[in-house]
Protein backbone atom coordinates (compact mmCIF):
# COMPACT_ATOMS: atom_id res chain seq x y z
CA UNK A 1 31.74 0.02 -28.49
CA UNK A 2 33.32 -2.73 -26.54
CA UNK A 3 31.63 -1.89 -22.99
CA UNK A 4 30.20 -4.90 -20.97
CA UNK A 5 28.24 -3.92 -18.32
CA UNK A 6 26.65 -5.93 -15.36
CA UNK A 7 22.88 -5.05 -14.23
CA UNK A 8 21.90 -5.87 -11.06
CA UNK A 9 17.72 -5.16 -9.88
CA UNK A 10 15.34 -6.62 -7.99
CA UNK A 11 13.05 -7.10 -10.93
CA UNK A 12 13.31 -7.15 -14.68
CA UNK A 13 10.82 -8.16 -17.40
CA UNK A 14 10.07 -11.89 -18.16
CA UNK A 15 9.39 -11.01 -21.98
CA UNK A 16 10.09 -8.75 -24.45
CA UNK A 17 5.94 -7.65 -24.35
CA UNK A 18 5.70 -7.37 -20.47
CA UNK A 19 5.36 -3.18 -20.76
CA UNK A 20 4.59 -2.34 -17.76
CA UNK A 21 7.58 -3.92 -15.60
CA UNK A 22 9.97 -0.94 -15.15
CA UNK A 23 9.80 0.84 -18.08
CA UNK A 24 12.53 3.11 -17.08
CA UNK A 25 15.13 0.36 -17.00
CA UNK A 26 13.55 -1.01 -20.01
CA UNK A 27 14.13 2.60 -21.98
CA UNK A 28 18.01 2.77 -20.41
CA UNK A 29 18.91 -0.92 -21.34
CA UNK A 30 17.34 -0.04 -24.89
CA UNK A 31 19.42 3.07 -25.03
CA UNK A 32 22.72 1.74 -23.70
CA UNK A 33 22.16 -1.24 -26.35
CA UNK A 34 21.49 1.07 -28.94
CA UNK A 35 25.31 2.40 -28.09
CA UNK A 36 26.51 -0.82 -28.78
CA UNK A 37 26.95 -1.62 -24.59
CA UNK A 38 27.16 -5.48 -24.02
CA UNK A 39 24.72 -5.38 -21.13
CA UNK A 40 23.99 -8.29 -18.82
CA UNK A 41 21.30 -8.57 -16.14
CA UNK A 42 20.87 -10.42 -12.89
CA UNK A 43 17.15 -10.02 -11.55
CA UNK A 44 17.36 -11.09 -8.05
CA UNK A 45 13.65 -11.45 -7.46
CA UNK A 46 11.33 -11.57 -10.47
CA UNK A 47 10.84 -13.21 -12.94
CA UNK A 48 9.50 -16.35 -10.61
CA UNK A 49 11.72 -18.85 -12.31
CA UNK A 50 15.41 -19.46 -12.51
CA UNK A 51 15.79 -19.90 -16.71
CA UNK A 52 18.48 -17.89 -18.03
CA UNK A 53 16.07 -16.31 -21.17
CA UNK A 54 17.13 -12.69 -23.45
CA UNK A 55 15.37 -9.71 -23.26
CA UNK A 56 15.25 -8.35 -26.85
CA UNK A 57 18.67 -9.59 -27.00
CA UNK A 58 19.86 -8.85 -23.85
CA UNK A 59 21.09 -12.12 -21.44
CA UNK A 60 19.48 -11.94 -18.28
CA UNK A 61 19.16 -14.43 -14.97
CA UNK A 62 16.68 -14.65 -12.61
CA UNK A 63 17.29 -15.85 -9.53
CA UNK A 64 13.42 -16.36 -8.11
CA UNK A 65 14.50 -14.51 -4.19
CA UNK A 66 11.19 -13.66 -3.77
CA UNK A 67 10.66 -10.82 -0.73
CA UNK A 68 9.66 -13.32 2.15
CA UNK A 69 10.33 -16.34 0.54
CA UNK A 70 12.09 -18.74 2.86
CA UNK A 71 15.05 -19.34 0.44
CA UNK A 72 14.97 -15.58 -0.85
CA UNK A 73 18.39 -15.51 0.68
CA UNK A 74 20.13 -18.57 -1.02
CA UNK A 75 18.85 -18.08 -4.41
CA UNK A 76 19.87 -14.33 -3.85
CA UNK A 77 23.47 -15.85 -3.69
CA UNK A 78 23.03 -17.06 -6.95
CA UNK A 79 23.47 -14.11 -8.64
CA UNK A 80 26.71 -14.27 -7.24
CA UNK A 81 27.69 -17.60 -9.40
CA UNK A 82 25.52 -16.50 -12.69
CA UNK A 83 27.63 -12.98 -12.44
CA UNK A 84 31.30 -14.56 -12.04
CA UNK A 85 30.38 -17.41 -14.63
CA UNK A 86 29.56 -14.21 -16.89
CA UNK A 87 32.49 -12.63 -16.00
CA UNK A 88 34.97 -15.15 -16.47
CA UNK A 89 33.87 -15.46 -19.90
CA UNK A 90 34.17 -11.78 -21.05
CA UNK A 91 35.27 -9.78 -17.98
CA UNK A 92 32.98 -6.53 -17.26
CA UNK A 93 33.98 -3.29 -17.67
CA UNK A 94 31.49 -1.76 -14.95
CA UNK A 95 28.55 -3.11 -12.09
CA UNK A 96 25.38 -0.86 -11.82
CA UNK A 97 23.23 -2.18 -9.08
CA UNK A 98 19.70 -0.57 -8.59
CA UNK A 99 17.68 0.22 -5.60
CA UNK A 100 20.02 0.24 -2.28
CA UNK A 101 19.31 -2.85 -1.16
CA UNK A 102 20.53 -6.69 -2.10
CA UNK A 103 21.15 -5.59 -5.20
CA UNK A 104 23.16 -2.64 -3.97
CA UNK A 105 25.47 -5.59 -1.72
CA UNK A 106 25.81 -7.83 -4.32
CA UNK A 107 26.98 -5.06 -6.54
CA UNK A 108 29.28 -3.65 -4.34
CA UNK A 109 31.23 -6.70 -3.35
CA UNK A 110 31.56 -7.94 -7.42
CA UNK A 111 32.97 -4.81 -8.00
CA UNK A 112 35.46 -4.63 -5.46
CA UNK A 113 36.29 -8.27 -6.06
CA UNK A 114 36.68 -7.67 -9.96
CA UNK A 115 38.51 -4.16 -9.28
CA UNK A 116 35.75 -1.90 -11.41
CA UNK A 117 33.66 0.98 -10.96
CA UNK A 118 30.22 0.38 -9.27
CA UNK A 119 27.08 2.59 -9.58
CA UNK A 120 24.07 2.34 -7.87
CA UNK A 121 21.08 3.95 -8.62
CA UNK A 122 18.37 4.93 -5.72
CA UNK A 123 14.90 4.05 -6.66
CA UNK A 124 12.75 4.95 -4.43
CA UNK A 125 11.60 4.26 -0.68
CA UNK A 126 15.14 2.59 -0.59
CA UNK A 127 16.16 6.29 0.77
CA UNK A 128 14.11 6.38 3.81
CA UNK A 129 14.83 4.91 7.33
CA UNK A 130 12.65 2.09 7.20
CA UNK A 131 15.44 0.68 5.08
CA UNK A 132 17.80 -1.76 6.96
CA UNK A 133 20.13 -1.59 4.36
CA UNK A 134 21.13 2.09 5.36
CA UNK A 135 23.21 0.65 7.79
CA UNK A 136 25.53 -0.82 6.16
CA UNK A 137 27.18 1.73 4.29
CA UNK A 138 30.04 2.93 5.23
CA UNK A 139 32.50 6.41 4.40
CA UNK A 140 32.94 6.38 0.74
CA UNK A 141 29.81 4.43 -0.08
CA UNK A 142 28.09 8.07 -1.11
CA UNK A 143 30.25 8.37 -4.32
CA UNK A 144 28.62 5.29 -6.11
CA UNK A 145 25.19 6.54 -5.19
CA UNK A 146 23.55 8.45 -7.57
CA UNK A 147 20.09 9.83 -6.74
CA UNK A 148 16.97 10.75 -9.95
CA UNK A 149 15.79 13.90 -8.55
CA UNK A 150 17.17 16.80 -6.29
CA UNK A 151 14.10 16.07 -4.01
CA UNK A 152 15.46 12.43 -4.06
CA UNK A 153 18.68 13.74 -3.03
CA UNK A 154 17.52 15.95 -0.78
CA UNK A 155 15.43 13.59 1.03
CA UNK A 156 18.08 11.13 1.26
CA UNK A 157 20.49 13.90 3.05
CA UNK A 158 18.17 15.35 5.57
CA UNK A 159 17.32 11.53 6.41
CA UNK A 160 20.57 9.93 6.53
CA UNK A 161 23.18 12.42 7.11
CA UNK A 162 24.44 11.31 3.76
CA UNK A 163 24.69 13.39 0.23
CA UNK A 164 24.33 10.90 -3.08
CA UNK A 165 27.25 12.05 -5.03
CA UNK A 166 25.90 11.90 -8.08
CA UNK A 167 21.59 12.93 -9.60
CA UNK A 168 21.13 11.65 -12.89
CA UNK A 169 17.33 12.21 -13.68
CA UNK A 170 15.64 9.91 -15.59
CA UNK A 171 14.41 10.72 -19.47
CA UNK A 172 11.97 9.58 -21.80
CA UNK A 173 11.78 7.82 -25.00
CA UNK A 174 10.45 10.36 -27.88
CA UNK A 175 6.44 10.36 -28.19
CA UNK A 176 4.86 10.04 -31.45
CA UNK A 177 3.89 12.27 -33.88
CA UNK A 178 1.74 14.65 -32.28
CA UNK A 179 -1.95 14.40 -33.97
CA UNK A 180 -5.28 16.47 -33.39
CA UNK A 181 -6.48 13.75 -30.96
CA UNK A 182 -9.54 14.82 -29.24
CA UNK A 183 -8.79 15.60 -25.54
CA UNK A 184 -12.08 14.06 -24.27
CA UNK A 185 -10.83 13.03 -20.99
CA UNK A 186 -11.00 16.06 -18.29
CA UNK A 187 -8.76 14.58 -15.80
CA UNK A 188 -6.21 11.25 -15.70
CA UNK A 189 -4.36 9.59 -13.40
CA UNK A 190 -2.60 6.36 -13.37
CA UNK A 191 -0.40 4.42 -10.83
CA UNK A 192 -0.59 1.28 -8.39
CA UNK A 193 -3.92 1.61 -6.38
CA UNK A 194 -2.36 1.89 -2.97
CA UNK A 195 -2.00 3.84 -0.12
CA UNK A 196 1.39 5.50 -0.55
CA UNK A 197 -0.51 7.12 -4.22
CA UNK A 198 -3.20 8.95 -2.11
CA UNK A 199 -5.96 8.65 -4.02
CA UNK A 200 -8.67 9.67 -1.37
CA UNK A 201 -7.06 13.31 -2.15
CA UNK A 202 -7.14 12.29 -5.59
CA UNK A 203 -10.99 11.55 -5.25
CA UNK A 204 -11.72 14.80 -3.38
CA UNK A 205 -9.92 16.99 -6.00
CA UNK A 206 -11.81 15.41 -8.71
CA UNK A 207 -15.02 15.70 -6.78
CA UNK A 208 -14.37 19.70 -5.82
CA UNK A 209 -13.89 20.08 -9.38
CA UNK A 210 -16.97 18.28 -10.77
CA UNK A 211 -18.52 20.73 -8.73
CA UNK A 212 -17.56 23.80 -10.58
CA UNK A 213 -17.41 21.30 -13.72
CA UNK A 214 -20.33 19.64 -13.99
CA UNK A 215 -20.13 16.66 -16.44
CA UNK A 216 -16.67 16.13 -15.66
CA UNK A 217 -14.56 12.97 -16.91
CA UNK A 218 -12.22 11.27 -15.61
CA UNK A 219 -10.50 8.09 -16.26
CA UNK A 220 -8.12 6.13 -13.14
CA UNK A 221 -5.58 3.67 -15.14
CA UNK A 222 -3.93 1.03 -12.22
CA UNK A 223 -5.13 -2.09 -10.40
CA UNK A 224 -4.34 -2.67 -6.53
CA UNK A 225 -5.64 -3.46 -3.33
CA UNK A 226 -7.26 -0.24 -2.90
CA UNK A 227 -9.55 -0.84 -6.18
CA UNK A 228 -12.85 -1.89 -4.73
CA UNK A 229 -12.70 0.89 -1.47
CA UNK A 230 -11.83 3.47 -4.45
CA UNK A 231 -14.87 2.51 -6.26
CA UNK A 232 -17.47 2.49 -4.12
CA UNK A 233 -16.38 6.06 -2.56
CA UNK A 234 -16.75 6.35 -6.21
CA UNK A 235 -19.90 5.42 -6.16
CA UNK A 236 -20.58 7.21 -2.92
CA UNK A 237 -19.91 10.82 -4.35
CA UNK A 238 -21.55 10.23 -7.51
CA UNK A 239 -18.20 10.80 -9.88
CA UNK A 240 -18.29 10.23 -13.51
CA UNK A 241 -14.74 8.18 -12.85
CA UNK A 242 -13.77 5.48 -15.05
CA UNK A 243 -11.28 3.02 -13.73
CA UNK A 244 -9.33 1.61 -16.83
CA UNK A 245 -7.46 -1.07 -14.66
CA UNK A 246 -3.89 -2.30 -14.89
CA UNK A 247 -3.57 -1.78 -18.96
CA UNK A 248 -0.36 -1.74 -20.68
CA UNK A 249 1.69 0.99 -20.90
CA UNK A 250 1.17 2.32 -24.87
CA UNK A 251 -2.55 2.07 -23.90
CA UNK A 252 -1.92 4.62 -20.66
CA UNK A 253 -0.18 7.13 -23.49
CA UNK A 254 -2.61 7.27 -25.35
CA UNK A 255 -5.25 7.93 -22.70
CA UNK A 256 -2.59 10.67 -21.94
CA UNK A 257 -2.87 12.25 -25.50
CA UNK A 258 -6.52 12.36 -25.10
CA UNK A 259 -6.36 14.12 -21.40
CA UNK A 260 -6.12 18.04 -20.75
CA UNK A 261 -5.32 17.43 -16.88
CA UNK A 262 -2.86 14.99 -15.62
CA UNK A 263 -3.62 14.72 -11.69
CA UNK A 264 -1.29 13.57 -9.42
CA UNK A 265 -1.18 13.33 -5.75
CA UNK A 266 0.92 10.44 -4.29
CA UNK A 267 2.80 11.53 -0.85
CA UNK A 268 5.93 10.44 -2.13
CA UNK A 269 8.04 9.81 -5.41
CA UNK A 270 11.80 9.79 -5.83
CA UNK A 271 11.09 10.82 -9.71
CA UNK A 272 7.97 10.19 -10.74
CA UNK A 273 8.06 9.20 -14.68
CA UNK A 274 4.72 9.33 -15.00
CA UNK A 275 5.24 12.92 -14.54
CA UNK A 276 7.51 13.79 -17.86
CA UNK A 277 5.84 10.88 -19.96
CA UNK A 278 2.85 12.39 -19.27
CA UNK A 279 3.58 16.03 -19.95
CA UNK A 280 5.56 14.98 -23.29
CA UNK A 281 1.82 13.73 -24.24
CA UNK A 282 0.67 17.09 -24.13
CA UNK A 283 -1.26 17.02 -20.36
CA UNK A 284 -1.07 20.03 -17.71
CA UNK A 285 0.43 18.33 -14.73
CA UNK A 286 -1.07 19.05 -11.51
CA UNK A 287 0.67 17.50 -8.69
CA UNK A 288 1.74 17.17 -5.02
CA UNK A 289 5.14 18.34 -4.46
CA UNK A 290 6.99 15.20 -4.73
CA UNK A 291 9.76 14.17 -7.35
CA UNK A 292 10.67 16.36 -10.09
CA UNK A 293 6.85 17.84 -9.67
CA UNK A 294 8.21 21.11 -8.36
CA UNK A 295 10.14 21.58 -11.45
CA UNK A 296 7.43 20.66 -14.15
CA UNK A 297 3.80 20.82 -12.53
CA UNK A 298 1.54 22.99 -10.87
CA UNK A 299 1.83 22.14 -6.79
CA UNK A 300 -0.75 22.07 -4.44
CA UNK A 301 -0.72 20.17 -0.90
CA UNK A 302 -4.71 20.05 -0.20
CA UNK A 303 -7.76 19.24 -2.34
CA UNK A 304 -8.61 22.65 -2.51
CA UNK A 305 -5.44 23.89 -3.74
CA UNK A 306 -5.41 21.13 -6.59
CA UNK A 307 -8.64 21.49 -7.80
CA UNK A 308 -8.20 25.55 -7.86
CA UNK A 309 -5.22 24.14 -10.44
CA UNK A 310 -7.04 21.87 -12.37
CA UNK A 311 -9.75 23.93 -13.27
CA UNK A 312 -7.40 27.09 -13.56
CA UNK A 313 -5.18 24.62 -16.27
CA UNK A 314 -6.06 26.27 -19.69
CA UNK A 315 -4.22 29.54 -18.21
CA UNK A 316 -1.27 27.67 -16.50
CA UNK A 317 2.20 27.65 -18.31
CA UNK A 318 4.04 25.22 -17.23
CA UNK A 319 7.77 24.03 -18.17
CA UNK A 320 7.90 20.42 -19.75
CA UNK A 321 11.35 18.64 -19.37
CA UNK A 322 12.52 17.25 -22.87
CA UNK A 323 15.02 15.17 -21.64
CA UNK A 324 15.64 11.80 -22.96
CA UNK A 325 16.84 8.45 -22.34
CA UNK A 326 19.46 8.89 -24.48
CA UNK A 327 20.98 11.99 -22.21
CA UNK A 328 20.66 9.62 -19.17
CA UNK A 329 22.40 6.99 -21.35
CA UNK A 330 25.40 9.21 -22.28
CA UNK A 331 25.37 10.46 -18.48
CA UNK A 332 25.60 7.01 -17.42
CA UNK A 333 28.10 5.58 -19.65
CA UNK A 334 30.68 8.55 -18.29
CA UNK A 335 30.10 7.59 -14.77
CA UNK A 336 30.78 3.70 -15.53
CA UNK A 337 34.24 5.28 -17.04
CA UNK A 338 34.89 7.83 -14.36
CA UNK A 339 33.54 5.95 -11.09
C-alpha cells in the first residue's frame, strides 16, 4: 500500500517502551503500519522537547505546546511547518486529527489547503460544553467527526445540537494465550486517581461487599492526585485494598487475568478501553453506565446497586466485544478514501 497519512494529537509516546501513553493510538498506528500505511505524526503537546525522533519506525514531531505554557500557541504553529515540510516531500493522501481541539484546527485547515479528506476522532471531554473549541465549527464540520461509542455520540448530540457523522469504536489487540492463572484478586480497578474516575463510589462498593465477603481483595492500579485521600479512607474503613500505583500497561493485564471482578465507576467515559481489554482478560465487568459499559457490563448507578453485581458476578452472563484493532484499522482506512 502506498497510503501516507498525517496524525495529528495532543500527545504521543516519547519511546517505543513508554506503554502507558495512549495505548489506543499506539494499537491503531501499529495496525495501520502493519497495512503497509506510511503514517506520520505531529504531537502538538508532549513529548516536552522539539526532536524529530521514530516511534517503532514511525516519524513523529513534537512540538513541546504545553497546556498553559506561555508559548503553547507558537510552538503549536509549528506543526504547521513540520506538516507542509512533510508534505512537500511525499504529498499525503489523508489528515486524521484527534481530540476536537488544536489538533482538530490544525487538521482541518492542512486538509483544506492540500485538498484531502480530514477525519477527526472525538476523544473524550472534547464533546462537552466546557470546550471552547465547539464554537468554531461550522455546517459541514459534523461529517469529519467521528465519535467511539453511541453514548459518545449521543452525548455529543443532546449537548451540541450536532450528530458526529461517523462512530468507529475502538478494538483491542489479541490477548495471550489464555492459561489456568489463579484468579486471586476479588476485585480490580485501574485508571488516573482523580475525581472525574469516582473512586469514593468505588471505595464504598468495595467496602459493601467486604461486608458480605469477608476477606475480600482488591488491588487499585493508577497514580494521581487523589492517591493519599484514597488511602487513608482506605485506611479509615479497614479495606484489604492494595494500590499497585501507575505500573505499565502489560503489568495491569496481567493483574486483569488474575481478577474475577473488574469494577468500574468513573462518571464519564467516551469509550472506556479499559472496559474491552479488561473483559478480553477474562474479568466480569461491573460498571457505571458510561461508554460502551451498557453494551458489555453489568450497570449500576449507586454503591448498592454495584456491589449487589459484584458479588452476584459468578451468575452474570455478560456479552464481551471481540473486536479488534485491526476492524477499526480497516474502518478507518475506508473513511480516509471516502471522506
Amino acid at each position: 500500500m502506498n497510503f501516507k497519512l498525517l496524525w495529528i494529537t495532543p500527545g504521543f509516546p516519547g519511546s517505543d517502551d513508554e506503554w502507558n501513553c495512549l495505548p489506543v493510538l499506539q494499537l491503531l498506528a501499529t495496525a495501520l503500519q502493519k497495512r503497509g500505511v506510511h503514517l506520520r505524526i505531529i504531537a502538538l503537546s508532549y513529548p516536552h522537547h522539539t526532536r524529530p525522533y521514530t516511534w517503532h519506525g514511525i516519524p513523529v514531531r513534537s512540538c513541546d505546546g504545553r497546556s498553559g505554557h506561555p508559548l503553547r500557541y507558537w510552538n503549536w504553529r509549528r506543526a504547521t511547518g513540520y506538516a507542509q515540510a512533510w508534505h512537500t516531500e511525499k504529498p499525503f493522501d489523508a489528515v486524521h486529527s484527534f481530540w476536537l481541539g488544536p489538533a482538530w484546527v490544525r487538521g482541518k485547515k492542512l486538509a483544506a489547503t492540500w485538498g484531502v479528506p480530514h477525519v477527526c476522532t472525538l476523544m473524550g471531554q472534547d464533546i462537552l460544553p466546557s470546550n471552547r473549541y465547539l464554537k468554531f465549527l461550522k455546517p459541514g464540520d459534523e461529517k469529519a467527526l467521528t465519535a467511539v461509542s453511541p453514548f459518545q455520540k449521543d452525548l455529543f448530540s443532546q449537548k451540541t445540537g450536532i450528530t458526529a457523522g461517523h462512530v468507529v469504536p475502538w478494538g483491542i489487540e489479541a490477548p495471550e494465550p489464555r492459561q489456568d492463572t489463579t484468579r486471586d484478586i476479588d476485585v480490580l480497578g485501574a485508571g488516573s486517581l482523580i475525581g472525574l474516575k469516582n473512586w469514593d463510589l468505588w471505595l464504598e462498593t468495595v467496602a459493601m461487599v467486604a461486608q458480605k465477603k469477608p476477606g475480600l481483595k482488591a488491588v487499585l492500579c493508577g497514580g494521581g492526585p487523589d492517591k493519599s485521600r484514597l488511602e487513608n479512607k482506605v485506611a479509615a474503613l479497614g479495606l484489604n485494598v492494595t494500590f499497585a500505583g501507575e505500573i505499565p500497561r502489560p503489568e495491569v493485564l496481567a493483574l486483569m487475568r488474575r481478577s474475577r471482578v473488574f469494577l468500574h465507576t468513573s462518571t464519564y467515559e467516551s469509550f472506556g478501553f479499559v472496559l474491552a481489554e479488561a473483559a478480553a482478560h477474562g474479568c466480569v465487568v461491573v460498571s457505571t453506565p458510561v461508554g460502551i459499559a451498557p453494551e458489555m457490563a453489568a450497570c449500576g448507578d449507586t454503591a448498592e446497586e454495584l456491589a449487589g453485581l459484584v458479588l452476584e458476578s459468578r451468575h452474570l452472563v455478560i456479552p464481551q466485544g471481540t473486536r479488534s484493532m485491526d476492524d477499526v484499522a480497516d474502518a478507518y482506512l475506508k473513511m480516509y478514501r471516502n471522506s
